[in-house]
Protein backbone atom coordinates (compact mmCIF):
# COMPACT_ATOMS: atom_id res chain seq x y z
CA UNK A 1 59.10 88.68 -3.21
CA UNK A 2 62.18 89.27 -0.89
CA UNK A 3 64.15 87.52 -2.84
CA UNK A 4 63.23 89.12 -6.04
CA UNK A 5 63.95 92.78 -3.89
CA UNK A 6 67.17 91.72 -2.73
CA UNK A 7 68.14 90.35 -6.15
CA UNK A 8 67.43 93.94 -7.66
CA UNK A 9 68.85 96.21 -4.59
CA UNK A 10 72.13 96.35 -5.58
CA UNK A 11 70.75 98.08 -8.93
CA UNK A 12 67.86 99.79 -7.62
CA UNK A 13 69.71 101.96 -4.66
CA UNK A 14 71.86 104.38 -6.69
CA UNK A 15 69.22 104.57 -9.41
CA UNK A 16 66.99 105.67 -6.55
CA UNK A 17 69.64 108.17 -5.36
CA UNK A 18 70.16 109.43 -8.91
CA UNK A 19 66.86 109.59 -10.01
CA UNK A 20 65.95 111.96 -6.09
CA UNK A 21 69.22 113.80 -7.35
CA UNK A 22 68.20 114.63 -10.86
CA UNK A 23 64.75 115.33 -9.94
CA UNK A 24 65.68 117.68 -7.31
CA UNK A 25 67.98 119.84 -9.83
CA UNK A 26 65.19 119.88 -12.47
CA UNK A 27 61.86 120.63 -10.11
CA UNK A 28 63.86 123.79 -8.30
CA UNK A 29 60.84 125.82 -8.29
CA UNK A 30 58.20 123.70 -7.13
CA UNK A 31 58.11 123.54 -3.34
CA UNK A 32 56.07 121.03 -2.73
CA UNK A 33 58.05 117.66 -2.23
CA UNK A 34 54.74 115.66 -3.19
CA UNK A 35 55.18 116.88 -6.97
CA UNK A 36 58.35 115.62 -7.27
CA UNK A 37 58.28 112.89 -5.33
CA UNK A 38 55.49 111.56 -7.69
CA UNK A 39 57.83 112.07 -10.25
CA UNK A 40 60.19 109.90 -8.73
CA UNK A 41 58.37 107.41 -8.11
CA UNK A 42 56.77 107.31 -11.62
CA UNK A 43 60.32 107.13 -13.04
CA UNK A 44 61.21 104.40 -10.75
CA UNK A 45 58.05 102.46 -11.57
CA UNK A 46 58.14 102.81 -15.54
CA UNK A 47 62.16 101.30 -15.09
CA UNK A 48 60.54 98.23 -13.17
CA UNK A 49 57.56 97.87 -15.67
CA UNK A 50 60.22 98.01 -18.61
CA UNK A 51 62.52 95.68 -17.13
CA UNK A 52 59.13 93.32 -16.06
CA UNK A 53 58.50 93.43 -19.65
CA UNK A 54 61.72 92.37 -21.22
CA UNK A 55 62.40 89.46 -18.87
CA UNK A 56 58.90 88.29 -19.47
CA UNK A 57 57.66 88.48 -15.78
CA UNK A 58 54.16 89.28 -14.98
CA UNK A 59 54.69 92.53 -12.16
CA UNK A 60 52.99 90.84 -9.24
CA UNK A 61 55.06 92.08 -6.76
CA UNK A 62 55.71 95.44 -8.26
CA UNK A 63 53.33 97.20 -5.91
CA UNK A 64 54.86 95.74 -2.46
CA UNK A 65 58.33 96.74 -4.61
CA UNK A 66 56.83 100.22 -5.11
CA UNK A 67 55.74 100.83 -0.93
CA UNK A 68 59.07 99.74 -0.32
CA UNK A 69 60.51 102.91 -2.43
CA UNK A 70 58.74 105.23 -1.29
CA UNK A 71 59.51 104.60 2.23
CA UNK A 72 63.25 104.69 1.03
CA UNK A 73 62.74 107.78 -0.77
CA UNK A 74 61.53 109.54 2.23
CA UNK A 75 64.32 108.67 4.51
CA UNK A 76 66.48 109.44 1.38
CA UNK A 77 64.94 113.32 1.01
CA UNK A 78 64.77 113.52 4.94
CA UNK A 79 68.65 112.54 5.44
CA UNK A 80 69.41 114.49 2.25
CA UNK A 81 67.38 117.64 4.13
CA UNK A 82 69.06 117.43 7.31
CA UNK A 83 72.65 116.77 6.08
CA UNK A 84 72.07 120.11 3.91
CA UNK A 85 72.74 118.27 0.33
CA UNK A 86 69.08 119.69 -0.27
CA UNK A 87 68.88 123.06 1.06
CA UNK A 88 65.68 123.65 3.05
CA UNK A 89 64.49 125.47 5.62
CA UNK A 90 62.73 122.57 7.31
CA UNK A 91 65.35 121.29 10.01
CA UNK A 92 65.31 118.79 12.40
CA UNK A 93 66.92 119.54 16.06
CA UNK A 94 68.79 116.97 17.15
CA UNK A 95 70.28 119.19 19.90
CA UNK A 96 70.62 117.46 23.21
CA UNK A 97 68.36 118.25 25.94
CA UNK A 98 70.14 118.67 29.43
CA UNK A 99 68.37 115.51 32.04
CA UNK A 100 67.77 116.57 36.01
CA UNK A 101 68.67 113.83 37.76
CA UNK A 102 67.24 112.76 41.16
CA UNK A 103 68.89 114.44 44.03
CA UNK A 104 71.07 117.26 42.32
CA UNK A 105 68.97 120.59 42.98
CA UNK A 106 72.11 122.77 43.87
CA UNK A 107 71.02 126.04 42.19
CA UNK A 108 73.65 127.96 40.31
């Protein structure tokens, strides 16, 4: 199964990208990220049962294929979220948080 994933990576990560991308600029309206990340992921899995079907391979490993995308599309959305390429109101703070150390309580 690894093999077959790492075989198919190198064609499968931008149409992953694109396909988040295109979906994004289609669903504006909707809000909830489930809906269209459904639809991404049922684009995503038709392309893999097409391309199962023309090579003549029987989609054993599809599903395992399939978890493996939709952790990637979460990290994708998340990144895309925080970077601002998706705006959103949902941010995450990354600011740092000032450490006391041991021994320093001079007061200003």
């Amino acid at each position: 199964m690894w093999k077959e994933l790492l075989r198919i990576a190198p064609d499968l990560i931008p149409l992953i990208i694109q396909t988040v991308m295109d979906v994004e600029s289609v669903l504006t309206g909707i809000k909830r990220g489930e809906v269209r990340k459904s639809r991404v992921m049922s684009i995503i899995g038709n392309i893999l049962d097409t391309k199962d079907y023309f090579l003549g391979r029987t989609p054993d490993g599809q599903m395992q294929i399939l978890n493996l995308v939709s952790m990637f599309v979460d990290t994708l959305v998340a990144a895309f979220n925080y970077t601002g390429v998706f705006k959103t109101s949902e941010r995450l703070d990354f600011t740092p948080v000032p450490v006391k150390t041991e021994g320093n309580d001079e007061e200003d």
